[in-house]
N, C-alpha and C. Protein backbone atom coordinates (compact mmCIF):
# COMPACT_ATOMS: atom_id res chain seq x y z
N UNK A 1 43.41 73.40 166.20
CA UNK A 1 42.05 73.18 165.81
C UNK A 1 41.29 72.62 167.00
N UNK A 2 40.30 72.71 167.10
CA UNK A 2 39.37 72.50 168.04
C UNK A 2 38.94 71.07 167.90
N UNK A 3 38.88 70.54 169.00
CA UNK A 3 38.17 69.10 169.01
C UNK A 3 37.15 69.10 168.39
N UNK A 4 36.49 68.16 167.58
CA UNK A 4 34.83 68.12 167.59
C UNK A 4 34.00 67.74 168.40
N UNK A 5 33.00 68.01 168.76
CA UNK A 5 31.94 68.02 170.19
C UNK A 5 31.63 65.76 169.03
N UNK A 6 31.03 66.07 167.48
CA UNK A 6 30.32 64.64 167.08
C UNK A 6 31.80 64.03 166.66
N UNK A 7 31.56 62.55 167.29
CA UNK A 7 32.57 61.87 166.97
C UNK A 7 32.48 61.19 165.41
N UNK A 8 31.18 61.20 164.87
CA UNK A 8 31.15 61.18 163.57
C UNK A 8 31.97 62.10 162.64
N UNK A 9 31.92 63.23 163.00
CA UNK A 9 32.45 64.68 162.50
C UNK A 9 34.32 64.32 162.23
N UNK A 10 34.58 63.70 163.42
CA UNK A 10 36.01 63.65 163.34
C UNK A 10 36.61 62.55 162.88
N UNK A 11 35.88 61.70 162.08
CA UNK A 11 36.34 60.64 161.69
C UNK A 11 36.32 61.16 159.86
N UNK A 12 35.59 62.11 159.27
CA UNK A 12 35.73 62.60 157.93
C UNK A 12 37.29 63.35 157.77
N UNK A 13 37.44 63.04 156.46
CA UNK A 13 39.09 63.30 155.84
C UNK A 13 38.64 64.79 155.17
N UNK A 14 39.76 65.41 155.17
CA UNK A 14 39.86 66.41 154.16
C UNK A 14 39.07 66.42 152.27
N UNK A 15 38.84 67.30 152.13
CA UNK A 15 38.46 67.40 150.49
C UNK A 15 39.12 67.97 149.91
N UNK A 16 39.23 66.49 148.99
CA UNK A 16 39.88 66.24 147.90
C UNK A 16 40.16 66.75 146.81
N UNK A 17 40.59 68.17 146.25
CA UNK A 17 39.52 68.10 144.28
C UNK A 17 40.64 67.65 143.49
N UNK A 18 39.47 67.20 142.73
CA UNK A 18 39.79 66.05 141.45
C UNK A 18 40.91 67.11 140.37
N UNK A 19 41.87 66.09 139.97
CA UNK A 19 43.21 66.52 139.17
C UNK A 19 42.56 67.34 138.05
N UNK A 20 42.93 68.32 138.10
CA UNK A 20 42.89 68.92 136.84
C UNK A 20 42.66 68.59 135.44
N UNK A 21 41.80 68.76 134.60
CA UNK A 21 41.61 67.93 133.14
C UNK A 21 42.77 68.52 132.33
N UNK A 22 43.43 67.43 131.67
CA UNK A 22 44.55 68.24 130.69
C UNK A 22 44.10 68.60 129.17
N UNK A 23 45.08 69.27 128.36
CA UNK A 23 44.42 69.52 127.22
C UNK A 23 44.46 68.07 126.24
N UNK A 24 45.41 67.42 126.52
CA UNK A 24 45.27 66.08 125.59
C UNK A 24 44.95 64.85 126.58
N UNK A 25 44.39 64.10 125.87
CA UNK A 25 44.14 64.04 124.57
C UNK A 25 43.07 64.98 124.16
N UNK A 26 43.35 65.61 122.33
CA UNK A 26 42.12 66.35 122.32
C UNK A 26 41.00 65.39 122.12
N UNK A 27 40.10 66.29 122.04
CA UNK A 27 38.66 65.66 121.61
C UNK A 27 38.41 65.55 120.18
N UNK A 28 37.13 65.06 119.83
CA UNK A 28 37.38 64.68 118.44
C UNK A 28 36.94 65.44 117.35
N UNK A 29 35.98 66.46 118.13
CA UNK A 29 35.55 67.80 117.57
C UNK A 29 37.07 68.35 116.59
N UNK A 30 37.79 68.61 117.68
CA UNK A 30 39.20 69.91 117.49
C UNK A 30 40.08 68.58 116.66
N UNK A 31 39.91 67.35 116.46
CA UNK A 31 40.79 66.93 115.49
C UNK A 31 40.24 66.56 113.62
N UNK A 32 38.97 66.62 113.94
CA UNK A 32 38.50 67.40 112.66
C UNK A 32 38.44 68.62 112.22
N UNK A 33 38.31 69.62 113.43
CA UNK A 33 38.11 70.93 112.43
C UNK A 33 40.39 70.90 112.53
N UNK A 34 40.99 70.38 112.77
CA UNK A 34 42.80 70.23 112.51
C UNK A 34 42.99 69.80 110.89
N UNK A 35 41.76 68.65 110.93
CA UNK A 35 42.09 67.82 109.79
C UNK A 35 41.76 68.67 108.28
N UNK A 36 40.00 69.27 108.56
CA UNK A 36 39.49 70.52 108.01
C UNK A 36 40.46 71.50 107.67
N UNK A 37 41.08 72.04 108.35
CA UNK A 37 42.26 73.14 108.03
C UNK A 37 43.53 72.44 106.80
N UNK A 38 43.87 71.72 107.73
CA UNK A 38 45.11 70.85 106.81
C UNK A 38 44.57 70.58 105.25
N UNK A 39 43.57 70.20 105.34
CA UNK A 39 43.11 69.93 103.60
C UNK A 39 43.06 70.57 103.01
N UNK A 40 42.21 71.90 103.58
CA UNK A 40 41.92 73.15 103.32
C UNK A 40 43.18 73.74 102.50
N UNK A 41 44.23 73.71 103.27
CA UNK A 41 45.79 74.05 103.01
C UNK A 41 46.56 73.76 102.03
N UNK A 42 45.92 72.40 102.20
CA UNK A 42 46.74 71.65 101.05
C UNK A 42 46.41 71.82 99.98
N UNK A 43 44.99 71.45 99.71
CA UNK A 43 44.31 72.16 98.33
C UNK A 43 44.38 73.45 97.87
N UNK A 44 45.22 74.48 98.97
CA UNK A 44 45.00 75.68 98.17
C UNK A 44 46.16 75.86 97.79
N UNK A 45 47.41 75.24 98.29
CA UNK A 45 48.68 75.36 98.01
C UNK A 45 48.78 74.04 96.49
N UNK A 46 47.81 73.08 96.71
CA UNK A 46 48.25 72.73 95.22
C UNK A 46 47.29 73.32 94.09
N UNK A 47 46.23 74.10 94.56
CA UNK A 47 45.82 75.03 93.02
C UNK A 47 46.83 76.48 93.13
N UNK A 48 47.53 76.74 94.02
CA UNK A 48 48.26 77.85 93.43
C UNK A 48 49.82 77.39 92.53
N UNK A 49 49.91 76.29 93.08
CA UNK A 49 50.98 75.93 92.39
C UNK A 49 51.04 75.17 90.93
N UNK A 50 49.40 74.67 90.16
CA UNK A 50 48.56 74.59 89.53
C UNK A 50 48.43 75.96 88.53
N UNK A 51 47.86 76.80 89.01
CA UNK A 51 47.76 78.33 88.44
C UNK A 51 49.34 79.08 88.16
N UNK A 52 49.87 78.49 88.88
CA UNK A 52 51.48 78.89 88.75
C UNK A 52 52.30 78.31 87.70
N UNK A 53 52.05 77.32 87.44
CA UNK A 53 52.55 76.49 86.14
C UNK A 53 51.59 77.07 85.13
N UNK A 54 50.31 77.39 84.98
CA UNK A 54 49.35 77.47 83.96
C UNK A 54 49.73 78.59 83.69
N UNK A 55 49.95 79.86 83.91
CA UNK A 55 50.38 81.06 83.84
C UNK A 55 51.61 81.14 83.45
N UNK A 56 52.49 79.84 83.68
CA UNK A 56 54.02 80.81 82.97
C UNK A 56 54.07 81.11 81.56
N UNK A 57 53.66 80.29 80.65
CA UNK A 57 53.39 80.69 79.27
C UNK A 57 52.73 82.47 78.81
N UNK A 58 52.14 82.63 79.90
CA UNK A 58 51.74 84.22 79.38
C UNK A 58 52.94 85.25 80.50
N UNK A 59 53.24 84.71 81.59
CA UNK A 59 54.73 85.15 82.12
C UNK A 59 55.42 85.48 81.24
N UNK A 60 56.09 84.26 80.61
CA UNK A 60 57.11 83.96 80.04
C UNK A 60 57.23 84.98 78.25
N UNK A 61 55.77 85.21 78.04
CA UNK A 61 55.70 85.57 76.72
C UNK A 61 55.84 87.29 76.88
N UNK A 62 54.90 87.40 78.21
CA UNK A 62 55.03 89.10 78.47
C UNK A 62 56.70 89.36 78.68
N UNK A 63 57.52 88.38 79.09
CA UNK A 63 58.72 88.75 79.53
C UNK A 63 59.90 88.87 78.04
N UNK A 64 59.13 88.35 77.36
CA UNK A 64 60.13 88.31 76.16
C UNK A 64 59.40 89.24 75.42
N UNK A 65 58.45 89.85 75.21
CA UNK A 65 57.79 90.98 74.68
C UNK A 65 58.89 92.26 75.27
N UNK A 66 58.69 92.69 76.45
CA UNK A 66 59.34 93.52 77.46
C UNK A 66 60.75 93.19 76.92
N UNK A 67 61.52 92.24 76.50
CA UNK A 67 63.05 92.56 76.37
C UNK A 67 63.23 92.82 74.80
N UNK A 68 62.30 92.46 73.90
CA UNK A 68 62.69 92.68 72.52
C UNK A 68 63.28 94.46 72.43
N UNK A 69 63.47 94.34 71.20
CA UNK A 69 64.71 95.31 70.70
C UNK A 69 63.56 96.38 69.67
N UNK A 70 63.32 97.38 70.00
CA UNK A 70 62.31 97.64 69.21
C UNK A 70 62.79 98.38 67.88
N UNK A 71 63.83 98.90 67.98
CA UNK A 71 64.45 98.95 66.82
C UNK A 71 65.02 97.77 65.46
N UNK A 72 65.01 96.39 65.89
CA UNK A 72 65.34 95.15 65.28
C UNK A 72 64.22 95.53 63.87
N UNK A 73 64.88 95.17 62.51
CA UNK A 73 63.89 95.69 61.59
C UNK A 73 63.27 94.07 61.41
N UNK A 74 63.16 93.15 62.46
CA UNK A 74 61.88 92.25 62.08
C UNK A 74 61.06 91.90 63.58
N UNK A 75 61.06 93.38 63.93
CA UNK A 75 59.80 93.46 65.41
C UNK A 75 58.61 93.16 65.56
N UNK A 76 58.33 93.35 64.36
CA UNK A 76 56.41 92.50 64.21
C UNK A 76 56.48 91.32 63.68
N UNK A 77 57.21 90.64 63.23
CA UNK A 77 57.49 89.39 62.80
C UNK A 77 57.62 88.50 64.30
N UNK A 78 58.91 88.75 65.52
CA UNK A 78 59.19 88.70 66.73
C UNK A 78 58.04 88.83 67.08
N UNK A 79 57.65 89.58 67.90
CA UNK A 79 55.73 90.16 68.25
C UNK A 79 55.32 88.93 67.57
N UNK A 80 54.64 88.67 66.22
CA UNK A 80 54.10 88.09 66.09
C UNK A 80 54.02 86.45 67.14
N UNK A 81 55.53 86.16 66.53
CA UNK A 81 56.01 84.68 66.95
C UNK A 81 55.75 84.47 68.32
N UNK A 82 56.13 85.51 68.89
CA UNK A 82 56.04 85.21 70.90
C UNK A 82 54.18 84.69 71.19
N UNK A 83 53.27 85.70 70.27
CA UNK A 83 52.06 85.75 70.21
C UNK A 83 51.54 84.30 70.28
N UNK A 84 52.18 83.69 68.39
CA UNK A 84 51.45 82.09 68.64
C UNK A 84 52.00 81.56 69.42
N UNK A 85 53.68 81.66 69.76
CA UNK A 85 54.00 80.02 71.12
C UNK A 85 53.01 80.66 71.87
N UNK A 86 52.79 81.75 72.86
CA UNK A 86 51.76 81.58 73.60
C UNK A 86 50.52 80.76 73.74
N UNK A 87 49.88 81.25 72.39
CA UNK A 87 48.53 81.01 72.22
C UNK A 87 48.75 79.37 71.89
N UNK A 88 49.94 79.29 71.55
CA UNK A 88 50.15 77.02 71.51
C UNK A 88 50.53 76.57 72.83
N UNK A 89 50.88 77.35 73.75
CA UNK A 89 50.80 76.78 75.07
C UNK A 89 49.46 76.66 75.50
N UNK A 90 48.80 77.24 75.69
CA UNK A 90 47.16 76.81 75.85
C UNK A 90 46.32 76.19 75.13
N UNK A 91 46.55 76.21 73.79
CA UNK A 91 45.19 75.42 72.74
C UNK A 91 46.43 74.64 71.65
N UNK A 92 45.88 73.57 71.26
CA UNK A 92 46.49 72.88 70.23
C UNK A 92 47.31 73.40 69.13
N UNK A 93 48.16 72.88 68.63
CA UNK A 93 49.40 73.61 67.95
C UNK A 93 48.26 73.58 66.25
N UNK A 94 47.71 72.66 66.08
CA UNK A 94 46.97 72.44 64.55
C UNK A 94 45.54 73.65 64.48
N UNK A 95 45.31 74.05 65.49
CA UNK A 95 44.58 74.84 65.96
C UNK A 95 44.67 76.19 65.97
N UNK A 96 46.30 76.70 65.93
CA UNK A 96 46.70 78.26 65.80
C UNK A 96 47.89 77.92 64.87
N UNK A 97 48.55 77.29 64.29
CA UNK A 97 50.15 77.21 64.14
C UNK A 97 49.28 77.82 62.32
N UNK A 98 48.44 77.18 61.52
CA UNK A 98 48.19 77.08 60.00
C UNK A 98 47.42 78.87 59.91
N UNK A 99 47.12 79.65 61.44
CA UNK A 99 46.54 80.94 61.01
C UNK A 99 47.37 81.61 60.61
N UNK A 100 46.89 82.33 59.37
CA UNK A 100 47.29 83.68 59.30
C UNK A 100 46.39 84.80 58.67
N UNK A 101 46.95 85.94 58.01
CA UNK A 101 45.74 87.29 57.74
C UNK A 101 45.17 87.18 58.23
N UNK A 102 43.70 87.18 58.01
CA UNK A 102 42.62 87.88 58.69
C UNK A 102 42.13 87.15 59.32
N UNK A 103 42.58 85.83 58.77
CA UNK A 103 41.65 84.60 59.99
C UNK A 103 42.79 84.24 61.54
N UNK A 104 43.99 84.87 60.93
CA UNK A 104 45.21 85.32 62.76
C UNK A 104 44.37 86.39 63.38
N UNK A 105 43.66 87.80 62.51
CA UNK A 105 43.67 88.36 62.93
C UNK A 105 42.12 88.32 63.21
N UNK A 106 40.76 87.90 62.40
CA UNK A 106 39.62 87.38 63.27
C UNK A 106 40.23 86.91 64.87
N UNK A 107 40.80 85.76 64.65
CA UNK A 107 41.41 84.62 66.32
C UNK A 107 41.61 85.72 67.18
N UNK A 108 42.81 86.45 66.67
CA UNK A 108 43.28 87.50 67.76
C UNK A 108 41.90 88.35 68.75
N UNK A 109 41.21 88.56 67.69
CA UNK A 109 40.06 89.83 67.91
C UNK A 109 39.06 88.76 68.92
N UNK A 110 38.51 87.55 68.52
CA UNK A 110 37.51 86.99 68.91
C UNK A 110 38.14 86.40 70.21
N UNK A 111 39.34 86.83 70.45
CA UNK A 111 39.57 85.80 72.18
C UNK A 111 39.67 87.25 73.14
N UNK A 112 40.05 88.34 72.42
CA UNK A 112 40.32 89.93 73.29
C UNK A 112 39.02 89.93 72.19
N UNK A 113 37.97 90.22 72.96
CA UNK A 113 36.90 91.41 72.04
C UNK A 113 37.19 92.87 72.25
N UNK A 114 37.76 93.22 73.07
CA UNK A 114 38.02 94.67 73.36
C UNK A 114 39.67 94.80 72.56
N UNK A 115 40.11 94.36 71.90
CA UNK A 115 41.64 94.20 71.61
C UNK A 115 41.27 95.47 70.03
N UNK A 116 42.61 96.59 70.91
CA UNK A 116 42.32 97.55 69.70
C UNK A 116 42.90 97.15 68.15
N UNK A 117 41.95 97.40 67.19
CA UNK A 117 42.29 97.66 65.75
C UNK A 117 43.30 97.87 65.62
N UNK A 118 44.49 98.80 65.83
CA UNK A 118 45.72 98.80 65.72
C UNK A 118 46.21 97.90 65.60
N UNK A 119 46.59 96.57 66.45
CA UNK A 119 47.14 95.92 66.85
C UNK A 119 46.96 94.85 65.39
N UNK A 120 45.94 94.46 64.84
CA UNK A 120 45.87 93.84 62.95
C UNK A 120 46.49 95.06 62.52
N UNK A 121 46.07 95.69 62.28
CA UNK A 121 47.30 96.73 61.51
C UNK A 121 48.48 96.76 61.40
N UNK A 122 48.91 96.80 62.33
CA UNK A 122 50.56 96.96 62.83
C UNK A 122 51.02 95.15 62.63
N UNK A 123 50.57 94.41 62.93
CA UNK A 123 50.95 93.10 62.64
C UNK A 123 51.07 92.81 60.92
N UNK A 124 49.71 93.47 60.33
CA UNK A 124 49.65 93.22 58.72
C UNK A 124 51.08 94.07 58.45
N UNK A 125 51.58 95.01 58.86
CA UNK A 125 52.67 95.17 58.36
C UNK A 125 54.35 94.56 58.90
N UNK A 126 54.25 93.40 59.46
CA UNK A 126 55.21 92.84 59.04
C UNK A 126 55.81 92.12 57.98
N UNK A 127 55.56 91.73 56.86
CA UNK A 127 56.09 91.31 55.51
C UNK A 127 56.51 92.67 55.22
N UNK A 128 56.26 93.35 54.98
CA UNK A 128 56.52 94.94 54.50
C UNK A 128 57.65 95.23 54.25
N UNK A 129 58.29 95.83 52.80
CA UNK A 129 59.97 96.04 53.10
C UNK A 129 60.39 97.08 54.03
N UNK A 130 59.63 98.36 54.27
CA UNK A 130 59.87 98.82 55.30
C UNK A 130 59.49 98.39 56.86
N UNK A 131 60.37 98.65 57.81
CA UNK A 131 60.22 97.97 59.06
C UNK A 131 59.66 99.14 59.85
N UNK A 132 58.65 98.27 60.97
CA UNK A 132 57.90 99.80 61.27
C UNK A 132 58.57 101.00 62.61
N UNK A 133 58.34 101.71 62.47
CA UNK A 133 58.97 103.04 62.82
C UNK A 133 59.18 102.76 64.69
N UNK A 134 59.75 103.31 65.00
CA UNK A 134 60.09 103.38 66.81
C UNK A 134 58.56 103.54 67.38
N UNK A 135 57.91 104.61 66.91
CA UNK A 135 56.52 105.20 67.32
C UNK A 135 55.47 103.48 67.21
N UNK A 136 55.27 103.00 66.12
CA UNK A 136 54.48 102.12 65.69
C UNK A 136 55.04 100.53 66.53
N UNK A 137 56.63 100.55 66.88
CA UNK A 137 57.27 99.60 67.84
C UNK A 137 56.32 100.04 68.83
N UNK A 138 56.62 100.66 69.76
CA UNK A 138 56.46 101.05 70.68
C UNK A 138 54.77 100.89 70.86
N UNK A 139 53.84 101.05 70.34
CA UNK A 139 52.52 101.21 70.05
C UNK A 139 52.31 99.13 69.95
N UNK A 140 53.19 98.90 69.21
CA UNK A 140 52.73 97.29 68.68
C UNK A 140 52.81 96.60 70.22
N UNK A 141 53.82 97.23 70.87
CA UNK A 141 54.65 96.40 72.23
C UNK A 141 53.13 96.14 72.98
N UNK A 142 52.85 97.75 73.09
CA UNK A 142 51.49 97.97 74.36
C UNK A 142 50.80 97.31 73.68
N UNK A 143 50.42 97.25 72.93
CA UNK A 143 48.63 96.75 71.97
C UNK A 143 49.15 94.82 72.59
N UNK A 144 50.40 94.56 72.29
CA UNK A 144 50.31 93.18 72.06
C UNK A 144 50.50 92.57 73.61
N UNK A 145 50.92 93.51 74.75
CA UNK A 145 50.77 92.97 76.18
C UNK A 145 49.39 93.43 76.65
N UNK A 146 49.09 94.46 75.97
CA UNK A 146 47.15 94.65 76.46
C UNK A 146 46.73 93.48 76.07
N UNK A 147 46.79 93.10 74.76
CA UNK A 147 46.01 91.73 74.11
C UNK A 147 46.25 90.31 75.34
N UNK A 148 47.21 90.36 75.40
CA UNK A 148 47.91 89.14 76.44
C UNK A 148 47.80 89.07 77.74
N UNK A 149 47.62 89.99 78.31
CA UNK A 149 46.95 89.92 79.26
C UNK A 149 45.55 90.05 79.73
N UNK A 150 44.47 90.84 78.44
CA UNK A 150 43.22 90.14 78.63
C UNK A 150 42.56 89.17 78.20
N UNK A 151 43.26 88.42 77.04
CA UNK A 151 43.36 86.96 76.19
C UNK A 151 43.54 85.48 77.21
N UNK A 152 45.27 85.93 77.50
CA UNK A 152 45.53 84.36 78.19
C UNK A 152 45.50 84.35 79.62
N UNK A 153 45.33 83.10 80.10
CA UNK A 153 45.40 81.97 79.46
C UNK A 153 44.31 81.96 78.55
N UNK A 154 43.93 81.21 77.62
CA UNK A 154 42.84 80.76 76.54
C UNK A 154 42.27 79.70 77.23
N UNK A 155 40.96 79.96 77.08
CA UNK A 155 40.16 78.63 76.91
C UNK A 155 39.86 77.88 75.78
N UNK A 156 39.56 76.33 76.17
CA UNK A 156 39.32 75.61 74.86
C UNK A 156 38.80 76.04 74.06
N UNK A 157 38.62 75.76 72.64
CA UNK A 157 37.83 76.02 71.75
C UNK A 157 36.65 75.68 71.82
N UNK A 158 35.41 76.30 71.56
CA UNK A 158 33.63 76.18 71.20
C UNK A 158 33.82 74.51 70.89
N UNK A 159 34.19 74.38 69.86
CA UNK A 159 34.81 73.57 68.91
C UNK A 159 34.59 71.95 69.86
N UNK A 160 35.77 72.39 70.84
CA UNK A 160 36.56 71.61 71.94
C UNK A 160 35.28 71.72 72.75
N UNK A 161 34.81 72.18 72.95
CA UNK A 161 33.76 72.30 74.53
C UNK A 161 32.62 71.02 73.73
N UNK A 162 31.97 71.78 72.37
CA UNK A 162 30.36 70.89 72.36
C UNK A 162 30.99 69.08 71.82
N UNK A 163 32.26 68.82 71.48
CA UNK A 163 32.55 67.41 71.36
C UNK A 163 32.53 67.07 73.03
N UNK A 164 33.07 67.36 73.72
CA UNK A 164 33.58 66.54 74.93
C UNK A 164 32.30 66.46 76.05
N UNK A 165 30.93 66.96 75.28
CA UNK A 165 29.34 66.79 75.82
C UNK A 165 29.02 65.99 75.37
């Protein structure tokens, strides 16, 4: 290197640059939107696991629908029974357990409004000494997992809603 002609000149040091910024600590921005996420997370993992418990009752009822015996000569009686524990897993047992005829089968209709006519039919004939036919099994099965799956879960009763205002 060449001398410097200013003796000022040669008395300055090299430049320096300043250390690198690291990533931590973070800032406080990025440890809220961390904290934001995490809650986020948490709350959605405890309403699915929430909705996951609330749902096994209509699980559990479609699954025992699906294994009955449709030949058994008391299949709409069965059908029936799976129907109310359901409908007593969601609403009060004093509330569905005392229905029957037309006021089971009003309940049924007024929670499925679209729930086909068949489905009172085929139920009114369980007392019946004849047991109903493979065709009419088979027909009761679908009608009563259509019903159950656009029915439950149930919401409270009218009843239940204008007391608790």
């Amino acid at each position: 290197m060449q001398q410097a002609n200013n003796p000022a000149l040669g008395a300055l040091k090299d430049i320096h640059t300043p250390a690198e910024i690291g990533a931590w600590p973070l800032a406080y921005g990025y440890w809220l939107a961390l904290a934001a996420v995490l809650i986020l997370l948490i709350t959605s993992l405890i309403w699915l696991i929430k909705r996951h418990k609330h749902l096994a009752a209509k699980r559990q009822a479609l699954q025992a629908i699906k294994q009955l015996d449709l030949n058994h000569p008391q299949f709409a009686i069965e059908i029936n029974a799976i129907v109310k524990r359901a409908a007593m897993s969601y609403l009060p047992r004093g509330e569905i357990a005392s229905l029957d005829g037309d006021a089971w089968y009003r309940w049924l209709v007024d929670r499925a409004p679209s729930t086909d006519q068949r489905l009172c039919q085929l139920l009114a004939k369980r007392y019946q000494a004849q047991a109903l036919t493979l065709t009419e099994a088979e027909l009761l099965k679908a009608l009563t997992s259509n019903w159950m799956k656009q029915a439950l879960p149930l919401k409270t009763s009218n009843k239940e809603q204008s007391c608790s205002h």
